[in-house]
PDB file of N, CA and C in Angstrom:
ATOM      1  N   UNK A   1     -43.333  -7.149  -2.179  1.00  0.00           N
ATOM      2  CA  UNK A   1     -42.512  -7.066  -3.362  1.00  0.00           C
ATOM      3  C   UNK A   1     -41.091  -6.636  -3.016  1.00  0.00           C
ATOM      4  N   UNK A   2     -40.988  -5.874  -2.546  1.00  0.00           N
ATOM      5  CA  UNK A   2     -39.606  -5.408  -1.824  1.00  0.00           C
ATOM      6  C   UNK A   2     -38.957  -5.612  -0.339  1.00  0.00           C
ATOM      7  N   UNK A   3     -37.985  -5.976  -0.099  1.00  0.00           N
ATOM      8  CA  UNK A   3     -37.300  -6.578   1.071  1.00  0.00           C
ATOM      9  C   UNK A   3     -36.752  -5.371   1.728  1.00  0.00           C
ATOM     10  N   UNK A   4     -37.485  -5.549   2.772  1.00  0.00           N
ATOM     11  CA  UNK A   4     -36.711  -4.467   4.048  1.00  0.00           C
ATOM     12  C   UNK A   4     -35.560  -4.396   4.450  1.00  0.00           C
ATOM     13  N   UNK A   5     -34.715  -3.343   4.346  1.00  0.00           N
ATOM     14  CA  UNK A   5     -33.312  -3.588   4.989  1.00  0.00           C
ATOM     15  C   UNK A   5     -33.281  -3.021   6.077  1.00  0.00           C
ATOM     16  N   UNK A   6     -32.456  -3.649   7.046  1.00  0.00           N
ATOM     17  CA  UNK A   6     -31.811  -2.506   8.255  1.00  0.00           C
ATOM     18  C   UNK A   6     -30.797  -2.414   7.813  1.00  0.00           C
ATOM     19  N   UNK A   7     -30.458  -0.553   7.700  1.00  0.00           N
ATOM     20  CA  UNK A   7     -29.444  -0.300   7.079  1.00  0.00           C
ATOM     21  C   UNK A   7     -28.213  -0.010   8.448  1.00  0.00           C
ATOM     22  N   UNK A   8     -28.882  -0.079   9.145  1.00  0.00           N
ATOM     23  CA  UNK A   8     -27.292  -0.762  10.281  1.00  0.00           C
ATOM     24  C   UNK A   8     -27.040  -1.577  10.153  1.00  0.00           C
ATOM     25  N   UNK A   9     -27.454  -2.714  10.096  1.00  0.00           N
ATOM     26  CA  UNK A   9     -26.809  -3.892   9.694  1.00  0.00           C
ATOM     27  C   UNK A   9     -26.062  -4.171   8.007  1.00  0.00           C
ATOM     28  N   UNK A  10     -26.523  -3.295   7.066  1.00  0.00           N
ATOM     29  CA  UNK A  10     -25.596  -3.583   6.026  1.00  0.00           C
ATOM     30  C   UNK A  10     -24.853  -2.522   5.770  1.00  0.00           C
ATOM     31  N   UNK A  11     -24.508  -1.706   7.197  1.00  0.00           N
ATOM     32  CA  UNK A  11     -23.008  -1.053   6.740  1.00  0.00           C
ATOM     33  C   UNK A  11     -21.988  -1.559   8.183  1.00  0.00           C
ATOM     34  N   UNK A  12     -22.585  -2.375   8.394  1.00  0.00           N
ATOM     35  CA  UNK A  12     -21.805  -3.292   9.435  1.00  0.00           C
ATOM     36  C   UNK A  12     -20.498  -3.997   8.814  1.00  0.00           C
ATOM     37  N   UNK A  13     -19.145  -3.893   9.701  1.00  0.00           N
ATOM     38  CA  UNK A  13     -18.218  -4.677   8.761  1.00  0.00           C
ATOM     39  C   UNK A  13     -18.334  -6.216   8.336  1.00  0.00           C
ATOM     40  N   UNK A  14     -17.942  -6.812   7.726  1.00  0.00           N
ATOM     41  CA  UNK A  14     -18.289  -7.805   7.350  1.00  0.00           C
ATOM     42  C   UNK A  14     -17.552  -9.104   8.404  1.00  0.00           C
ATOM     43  N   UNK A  15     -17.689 -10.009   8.998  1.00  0.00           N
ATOM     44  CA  UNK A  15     -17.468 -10.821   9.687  1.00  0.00           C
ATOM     45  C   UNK A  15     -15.858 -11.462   9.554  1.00  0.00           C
ATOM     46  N   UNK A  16     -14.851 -10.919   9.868  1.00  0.00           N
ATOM     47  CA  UNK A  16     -13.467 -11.455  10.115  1.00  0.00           C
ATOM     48  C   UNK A  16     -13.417 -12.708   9.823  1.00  0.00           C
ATOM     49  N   UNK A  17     -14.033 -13.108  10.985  1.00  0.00           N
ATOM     50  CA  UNK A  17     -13.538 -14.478  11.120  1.00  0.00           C
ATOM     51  C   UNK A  17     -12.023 -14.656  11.840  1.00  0.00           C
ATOM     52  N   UNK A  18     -11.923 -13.765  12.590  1.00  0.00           N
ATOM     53  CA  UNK A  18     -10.704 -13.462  13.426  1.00  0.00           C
ATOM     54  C   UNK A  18      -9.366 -12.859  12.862  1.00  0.00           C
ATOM     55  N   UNK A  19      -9.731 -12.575  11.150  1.00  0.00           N
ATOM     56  CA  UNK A  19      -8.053 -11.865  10.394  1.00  0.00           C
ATOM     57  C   UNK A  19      -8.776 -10.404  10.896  1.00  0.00           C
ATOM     58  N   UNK A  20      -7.685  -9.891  10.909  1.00  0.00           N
ATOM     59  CA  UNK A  20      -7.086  -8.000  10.805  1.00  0.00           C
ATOM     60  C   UNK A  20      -7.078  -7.737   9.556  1.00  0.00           C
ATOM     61  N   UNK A  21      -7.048  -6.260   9.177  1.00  0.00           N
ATOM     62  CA  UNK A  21      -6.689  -6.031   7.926  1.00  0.00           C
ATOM     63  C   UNK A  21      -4.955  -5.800   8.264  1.00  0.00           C
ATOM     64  N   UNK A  22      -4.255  -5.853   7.455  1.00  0.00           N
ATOM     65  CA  UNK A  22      -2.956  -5.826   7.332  1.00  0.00           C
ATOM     66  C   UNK A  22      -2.307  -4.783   7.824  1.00  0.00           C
ATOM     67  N   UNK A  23      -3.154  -3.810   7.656  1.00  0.00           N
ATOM     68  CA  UNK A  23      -2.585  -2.042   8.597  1.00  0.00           C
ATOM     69  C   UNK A  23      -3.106  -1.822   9.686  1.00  0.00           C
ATOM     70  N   UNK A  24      -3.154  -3.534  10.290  1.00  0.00           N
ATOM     71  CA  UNK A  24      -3.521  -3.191  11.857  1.00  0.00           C
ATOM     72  C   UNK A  24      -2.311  -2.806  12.821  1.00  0.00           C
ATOM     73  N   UNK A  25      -2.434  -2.458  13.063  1.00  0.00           N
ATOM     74  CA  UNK A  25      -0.796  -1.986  14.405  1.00  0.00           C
ATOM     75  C   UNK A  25      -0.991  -3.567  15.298  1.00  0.00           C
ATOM     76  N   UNK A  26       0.357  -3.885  15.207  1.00  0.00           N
ATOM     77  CA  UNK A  26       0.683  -5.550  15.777  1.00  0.00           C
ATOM     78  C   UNK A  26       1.376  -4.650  17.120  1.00  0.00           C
ATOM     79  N   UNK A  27       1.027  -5.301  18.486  1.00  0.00           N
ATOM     80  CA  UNK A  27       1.702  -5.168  19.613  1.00  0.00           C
ATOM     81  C   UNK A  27       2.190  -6.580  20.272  1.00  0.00           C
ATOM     82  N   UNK A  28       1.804  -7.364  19.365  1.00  0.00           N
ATOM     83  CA  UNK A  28       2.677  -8.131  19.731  1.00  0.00           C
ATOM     84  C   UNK A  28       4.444  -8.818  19.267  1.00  0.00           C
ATOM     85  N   UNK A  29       4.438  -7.813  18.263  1.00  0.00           N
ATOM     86  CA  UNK A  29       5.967  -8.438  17.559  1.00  0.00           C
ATOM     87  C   UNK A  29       7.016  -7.759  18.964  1.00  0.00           C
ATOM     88  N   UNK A  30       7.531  -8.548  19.079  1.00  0.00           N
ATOM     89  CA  UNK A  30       9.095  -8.018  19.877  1.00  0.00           C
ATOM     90  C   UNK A  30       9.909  -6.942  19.465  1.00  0.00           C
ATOM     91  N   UNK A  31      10.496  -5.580  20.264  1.00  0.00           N
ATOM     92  CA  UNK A  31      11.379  -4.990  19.726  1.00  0.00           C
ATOM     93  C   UNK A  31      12.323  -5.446  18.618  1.00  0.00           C
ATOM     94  N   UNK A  32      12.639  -4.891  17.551  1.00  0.00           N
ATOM     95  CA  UNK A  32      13.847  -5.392  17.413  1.00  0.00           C
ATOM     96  C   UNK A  32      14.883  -5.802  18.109  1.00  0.00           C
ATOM     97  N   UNK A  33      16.010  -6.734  17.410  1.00  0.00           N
ATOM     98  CA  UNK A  33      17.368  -6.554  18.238  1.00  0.00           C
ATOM     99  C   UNK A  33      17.694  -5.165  17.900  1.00  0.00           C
ATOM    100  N   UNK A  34      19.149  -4.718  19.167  1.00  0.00           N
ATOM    101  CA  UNK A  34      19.866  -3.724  18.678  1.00  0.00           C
ATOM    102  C   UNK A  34      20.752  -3.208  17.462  1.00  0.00           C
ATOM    103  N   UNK A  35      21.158  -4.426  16.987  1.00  0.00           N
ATOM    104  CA  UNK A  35      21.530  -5.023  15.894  1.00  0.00           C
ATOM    105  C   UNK A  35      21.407  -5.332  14.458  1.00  0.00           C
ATOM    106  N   UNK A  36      21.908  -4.840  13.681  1.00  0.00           N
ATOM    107  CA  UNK A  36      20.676  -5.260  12.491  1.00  0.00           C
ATOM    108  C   UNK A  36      21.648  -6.024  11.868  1.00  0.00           C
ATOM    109  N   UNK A  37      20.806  -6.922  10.790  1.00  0.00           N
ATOM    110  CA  UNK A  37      21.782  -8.312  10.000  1.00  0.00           C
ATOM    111  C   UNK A  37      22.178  -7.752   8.527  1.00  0.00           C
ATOM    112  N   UNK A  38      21.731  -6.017   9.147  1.00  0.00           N
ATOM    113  CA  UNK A  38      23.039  -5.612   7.464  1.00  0.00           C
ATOM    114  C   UNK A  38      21.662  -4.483   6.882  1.00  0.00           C
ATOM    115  N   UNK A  39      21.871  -4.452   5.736  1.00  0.00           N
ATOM    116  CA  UNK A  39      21.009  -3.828   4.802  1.00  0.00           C
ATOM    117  C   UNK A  39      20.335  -3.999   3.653  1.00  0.00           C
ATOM    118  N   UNK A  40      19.087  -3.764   3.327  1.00  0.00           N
ATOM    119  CA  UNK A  40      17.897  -3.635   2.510  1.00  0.00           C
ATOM    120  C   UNK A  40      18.033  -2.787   1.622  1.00  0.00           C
ATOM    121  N   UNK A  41      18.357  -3.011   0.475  1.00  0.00           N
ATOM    122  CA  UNK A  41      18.330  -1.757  -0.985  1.00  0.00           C
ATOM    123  C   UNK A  41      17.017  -2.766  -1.989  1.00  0.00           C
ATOM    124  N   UNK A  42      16.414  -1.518  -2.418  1.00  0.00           N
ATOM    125  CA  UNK A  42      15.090  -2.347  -2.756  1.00  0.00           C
ATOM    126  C   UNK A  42      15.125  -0.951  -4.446  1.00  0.00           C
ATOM    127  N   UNK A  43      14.606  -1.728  -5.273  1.00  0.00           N
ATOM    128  CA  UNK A  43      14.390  -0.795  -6.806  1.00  0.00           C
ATOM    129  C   UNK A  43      13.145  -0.937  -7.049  1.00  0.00           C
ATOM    130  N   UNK A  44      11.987   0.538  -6.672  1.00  0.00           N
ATOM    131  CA  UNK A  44      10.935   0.709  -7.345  1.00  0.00           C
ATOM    132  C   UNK A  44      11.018   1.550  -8.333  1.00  0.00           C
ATOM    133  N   UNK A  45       9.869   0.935  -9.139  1.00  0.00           N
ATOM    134  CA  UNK A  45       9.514   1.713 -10.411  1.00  0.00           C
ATOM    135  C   UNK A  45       8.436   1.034 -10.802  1.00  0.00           C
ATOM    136  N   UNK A  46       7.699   1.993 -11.890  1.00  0.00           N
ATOM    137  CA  UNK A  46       6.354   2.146 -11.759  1.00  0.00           C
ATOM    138  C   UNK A  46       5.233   3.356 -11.408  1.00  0.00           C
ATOM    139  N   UNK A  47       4.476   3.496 -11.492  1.00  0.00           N
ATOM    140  CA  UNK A  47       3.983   4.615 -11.407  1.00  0.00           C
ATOM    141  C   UNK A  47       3.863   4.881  -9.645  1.00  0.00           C
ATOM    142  N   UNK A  48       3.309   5.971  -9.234  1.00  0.00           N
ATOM    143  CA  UNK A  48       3.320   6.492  -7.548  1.00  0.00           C
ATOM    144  C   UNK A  48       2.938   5.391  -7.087  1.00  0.00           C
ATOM    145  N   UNK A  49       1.345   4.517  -7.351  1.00  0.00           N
ATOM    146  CA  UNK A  49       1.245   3.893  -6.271  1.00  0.00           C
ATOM    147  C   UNK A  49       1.654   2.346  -6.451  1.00  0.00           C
ATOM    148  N   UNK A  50       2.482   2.399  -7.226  1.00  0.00           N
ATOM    149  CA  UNK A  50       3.331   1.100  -7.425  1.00  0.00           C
ATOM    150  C   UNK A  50       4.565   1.065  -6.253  1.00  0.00           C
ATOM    151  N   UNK A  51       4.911   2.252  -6.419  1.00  0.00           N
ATOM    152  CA  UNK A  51       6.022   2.559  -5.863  1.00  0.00           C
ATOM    153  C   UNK A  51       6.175   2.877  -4.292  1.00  0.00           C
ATOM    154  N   UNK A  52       4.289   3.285  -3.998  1.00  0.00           N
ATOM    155  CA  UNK A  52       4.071   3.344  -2.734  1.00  0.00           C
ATOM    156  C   UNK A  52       4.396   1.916  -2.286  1.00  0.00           C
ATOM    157  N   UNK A  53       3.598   0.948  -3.117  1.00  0.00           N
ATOM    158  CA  UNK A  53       3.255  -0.616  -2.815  1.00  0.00           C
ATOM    159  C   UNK A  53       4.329  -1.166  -2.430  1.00  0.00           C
ATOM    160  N   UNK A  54       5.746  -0.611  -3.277  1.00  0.00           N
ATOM    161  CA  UNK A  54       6.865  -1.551  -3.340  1.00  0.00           C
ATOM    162  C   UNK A  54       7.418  -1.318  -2.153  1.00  0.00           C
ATOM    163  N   UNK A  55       7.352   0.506  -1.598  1.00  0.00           N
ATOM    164  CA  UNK A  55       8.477   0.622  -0.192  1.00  0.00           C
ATOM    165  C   UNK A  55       7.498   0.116   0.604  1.00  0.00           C
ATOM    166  N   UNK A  56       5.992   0.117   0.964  1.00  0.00           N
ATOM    167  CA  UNK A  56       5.560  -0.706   1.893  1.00  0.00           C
ATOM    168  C   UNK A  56       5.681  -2.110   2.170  1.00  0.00           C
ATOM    169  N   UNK A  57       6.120  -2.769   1.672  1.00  0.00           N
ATOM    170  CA  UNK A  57       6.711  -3.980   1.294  1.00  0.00           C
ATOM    171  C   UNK A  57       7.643  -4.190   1.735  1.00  0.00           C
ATOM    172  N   UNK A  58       8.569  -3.300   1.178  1.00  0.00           N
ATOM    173  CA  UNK A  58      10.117  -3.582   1.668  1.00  0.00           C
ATOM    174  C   UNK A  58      10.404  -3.327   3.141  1.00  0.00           C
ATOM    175  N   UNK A  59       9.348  -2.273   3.294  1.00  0.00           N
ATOM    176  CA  UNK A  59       9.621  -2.065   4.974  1.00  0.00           C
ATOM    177  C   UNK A  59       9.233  -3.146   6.165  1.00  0.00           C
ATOM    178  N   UNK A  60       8.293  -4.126   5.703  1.00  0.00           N
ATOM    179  CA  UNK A  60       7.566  -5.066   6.213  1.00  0.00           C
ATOM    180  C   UNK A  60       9.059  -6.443   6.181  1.00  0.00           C
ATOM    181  N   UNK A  61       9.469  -6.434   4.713  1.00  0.00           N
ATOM    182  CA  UNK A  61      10.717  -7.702   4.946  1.00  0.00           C
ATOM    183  C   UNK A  61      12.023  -7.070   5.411  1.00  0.00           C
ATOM    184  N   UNK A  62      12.074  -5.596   5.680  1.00  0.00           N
ATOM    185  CA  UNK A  62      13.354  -5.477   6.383  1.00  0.00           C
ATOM    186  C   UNK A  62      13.020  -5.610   7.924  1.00  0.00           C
ATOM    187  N   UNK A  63      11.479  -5.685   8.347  1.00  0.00           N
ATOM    188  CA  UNK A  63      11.619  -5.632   9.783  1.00  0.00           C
ATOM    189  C   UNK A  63      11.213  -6.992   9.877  1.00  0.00           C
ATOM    190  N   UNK A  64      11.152  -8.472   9.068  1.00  0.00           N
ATOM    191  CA  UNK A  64      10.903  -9.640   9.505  1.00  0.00           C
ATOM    192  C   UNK A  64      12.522  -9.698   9.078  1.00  0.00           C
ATOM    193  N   UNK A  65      13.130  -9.338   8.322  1.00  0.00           N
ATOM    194  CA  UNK A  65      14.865  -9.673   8.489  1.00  0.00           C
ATOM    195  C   UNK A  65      15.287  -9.042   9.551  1.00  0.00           C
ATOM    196  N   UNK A  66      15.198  -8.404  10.212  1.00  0.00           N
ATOM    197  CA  UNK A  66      16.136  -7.668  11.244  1.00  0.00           C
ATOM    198  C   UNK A  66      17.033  -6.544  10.359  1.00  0.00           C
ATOM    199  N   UNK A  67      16.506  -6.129   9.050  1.00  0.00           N
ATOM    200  CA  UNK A  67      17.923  -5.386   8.811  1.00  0.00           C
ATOM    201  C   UNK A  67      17.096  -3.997   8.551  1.00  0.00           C
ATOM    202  N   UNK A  68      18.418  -3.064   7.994  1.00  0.00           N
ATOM    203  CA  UNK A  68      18.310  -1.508   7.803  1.00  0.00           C
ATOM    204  C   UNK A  68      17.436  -1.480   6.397  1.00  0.00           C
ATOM    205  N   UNK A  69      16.723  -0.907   5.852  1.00  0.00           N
ATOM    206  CA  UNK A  69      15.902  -0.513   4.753  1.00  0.00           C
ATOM    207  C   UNK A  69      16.418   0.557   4.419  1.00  0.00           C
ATOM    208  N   UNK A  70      17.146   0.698   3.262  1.00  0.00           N
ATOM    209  CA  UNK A  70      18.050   2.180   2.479  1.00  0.00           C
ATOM    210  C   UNK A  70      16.541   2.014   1.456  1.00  0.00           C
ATOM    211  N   UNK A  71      16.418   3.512   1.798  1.00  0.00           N
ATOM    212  CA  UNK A  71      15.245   3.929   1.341  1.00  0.00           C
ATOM    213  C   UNK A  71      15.367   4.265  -0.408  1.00  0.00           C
ATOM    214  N   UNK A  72      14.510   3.805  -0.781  1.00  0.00           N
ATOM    215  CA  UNK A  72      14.908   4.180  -2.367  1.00  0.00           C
ATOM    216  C   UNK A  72      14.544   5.614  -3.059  1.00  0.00           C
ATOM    217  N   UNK A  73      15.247   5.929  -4.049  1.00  0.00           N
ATOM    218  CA  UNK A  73      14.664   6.814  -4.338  1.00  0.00           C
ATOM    219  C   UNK A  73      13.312   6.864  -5.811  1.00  0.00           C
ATOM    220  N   UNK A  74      12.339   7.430  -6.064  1.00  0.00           N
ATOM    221  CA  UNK A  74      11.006   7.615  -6.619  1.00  0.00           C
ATOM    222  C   UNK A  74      11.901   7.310  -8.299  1.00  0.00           C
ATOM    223  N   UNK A  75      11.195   6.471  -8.544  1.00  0.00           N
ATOM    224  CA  UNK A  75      11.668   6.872 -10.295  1.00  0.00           C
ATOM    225  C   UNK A  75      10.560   7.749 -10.656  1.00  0.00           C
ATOM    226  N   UNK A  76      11.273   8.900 -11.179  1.00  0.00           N
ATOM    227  CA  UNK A  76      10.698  10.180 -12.218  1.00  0.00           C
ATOM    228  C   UNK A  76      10.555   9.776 -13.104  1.00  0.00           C
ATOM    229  N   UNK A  77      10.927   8.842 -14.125  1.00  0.00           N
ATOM    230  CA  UNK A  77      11.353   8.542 -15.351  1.00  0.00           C
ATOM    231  C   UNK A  77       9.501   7.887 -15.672  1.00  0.00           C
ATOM    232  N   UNK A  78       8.939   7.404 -15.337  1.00  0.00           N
ATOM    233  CA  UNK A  78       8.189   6.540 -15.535  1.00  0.00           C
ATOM    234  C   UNK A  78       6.878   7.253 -15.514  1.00  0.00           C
ATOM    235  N   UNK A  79       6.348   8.629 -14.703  1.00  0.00           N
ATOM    236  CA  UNK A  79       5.189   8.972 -14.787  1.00  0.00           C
ATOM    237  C   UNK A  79       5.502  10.491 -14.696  1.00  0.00           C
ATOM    238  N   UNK A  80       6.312  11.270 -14.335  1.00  0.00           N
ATOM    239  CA  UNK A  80       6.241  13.160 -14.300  1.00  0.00           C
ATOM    240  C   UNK A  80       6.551  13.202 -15.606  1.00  0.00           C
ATOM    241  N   UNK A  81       7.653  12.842 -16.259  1.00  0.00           N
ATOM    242  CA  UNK A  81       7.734  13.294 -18.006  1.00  0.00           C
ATOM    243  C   UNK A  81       6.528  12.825 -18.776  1.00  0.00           C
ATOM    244  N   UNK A  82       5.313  13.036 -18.603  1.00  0.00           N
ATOM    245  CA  UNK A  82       4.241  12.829 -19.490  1.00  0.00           C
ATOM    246  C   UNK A  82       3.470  13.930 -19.397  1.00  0.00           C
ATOM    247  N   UNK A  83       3.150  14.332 -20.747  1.00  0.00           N
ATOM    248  CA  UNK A  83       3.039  15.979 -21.002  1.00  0.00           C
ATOM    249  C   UNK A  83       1.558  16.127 -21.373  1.00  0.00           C
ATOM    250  N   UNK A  84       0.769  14.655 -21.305  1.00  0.00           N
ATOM    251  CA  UNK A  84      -0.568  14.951 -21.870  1.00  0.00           C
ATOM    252  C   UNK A  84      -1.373  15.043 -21.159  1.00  0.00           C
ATOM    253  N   UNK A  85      -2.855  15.773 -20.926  1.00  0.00           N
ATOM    254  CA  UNK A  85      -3.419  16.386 -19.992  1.00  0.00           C
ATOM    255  C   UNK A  85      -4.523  14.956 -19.961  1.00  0.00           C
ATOM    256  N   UNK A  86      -5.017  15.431 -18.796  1.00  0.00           N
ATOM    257  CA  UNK A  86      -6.012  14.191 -18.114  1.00  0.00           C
ATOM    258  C   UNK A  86      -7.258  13.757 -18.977  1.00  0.00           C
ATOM    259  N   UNK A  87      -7.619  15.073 -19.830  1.00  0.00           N
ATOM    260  CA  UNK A  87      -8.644  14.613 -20.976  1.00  0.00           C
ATOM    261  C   UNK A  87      -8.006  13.440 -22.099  1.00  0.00           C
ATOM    262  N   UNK A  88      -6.987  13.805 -22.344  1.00  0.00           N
ATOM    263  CA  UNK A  88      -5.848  12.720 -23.133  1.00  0.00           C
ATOM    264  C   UNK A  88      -5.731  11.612 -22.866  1.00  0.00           C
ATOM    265  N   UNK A  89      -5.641  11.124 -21.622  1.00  0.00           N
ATOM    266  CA  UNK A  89      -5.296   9.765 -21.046  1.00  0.00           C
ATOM    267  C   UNK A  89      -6.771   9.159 -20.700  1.00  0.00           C
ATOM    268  N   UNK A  90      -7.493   9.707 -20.253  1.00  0.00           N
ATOM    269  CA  UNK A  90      -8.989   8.840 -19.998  1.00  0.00           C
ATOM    270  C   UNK A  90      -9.721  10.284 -20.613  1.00  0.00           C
ATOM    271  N   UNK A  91     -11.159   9.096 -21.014  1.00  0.00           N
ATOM    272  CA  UNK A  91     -12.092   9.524 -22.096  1.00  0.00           C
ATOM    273  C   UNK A  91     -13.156  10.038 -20.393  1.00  0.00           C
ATOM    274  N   UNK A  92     -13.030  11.782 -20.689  1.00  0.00           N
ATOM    275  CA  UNK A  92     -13.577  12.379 -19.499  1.00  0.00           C
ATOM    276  C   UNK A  92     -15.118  12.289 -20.324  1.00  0.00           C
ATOM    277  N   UNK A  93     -15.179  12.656 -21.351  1.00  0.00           N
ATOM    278  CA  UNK A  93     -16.825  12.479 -21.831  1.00  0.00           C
ATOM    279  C   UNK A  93     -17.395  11.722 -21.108  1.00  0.00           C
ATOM    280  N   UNK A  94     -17.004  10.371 -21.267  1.00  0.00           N
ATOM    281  CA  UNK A  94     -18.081   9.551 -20.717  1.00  0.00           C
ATOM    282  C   UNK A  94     -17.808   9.431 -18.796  1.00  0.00           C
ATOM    283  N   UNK A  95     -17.446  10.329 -18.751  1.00  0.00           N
ATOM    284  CA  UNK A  95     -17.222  10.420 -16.780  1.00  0.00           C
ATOM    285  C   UNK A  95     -18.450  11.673 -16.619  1.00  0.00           C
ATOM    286  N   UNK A  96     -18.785  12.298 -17.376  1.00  0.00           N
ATOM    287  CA  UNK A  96     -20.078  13.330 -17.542  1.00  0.00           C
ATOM    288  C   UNK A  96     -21.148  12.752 -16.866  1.00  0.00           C
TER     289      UNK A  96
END
């Protein structure tokens, strides 16, 4: 009635197929030049991990441009001025 698992095998990663995940460390890209082709100003906003998403991003097309990445600064505006407590925003009852 019930199917045997080997549970090594189903916490095994799942088969590539030869991709990386994306936060693999590449040793093969070339130094940069010494040089850069100028500068990167990038506008996040959105909540933290929007904003995480956006400078990881930007850091990825300033180093396939060759240029400087001016780091942005966090918009406050969008998620610290909210004054209502965590029971307020999601229904903790049903997390019980």
């Amino acid at each position: 009635m019930f199917k045997q698992i080997d549970l090594e095998e189903l916490w095994e990663p799942a088969d590539s197929n030869g991709w990386r995940p994306s936060s693999a460390p590449r040793s093969d890209w070339p130094p940069p030049p010494s040089e850069s082709n100028g500068y990167l100003r990038v506008r996040c906003n959105g909540g933290l991990n929007q904003q995480r998403t956006a400078i990881c991003n930007a850091v990825l097309a300033a180093r396939i441009m060759n240029a400087t990445l001016v780091l942005p600064e966090l918009d406050a505006n969008s998620f610290w001025h909210d004054s209502r407590c965590s029971n307020e925003v999601f229904e903790t009852g049903k997390l019980e």
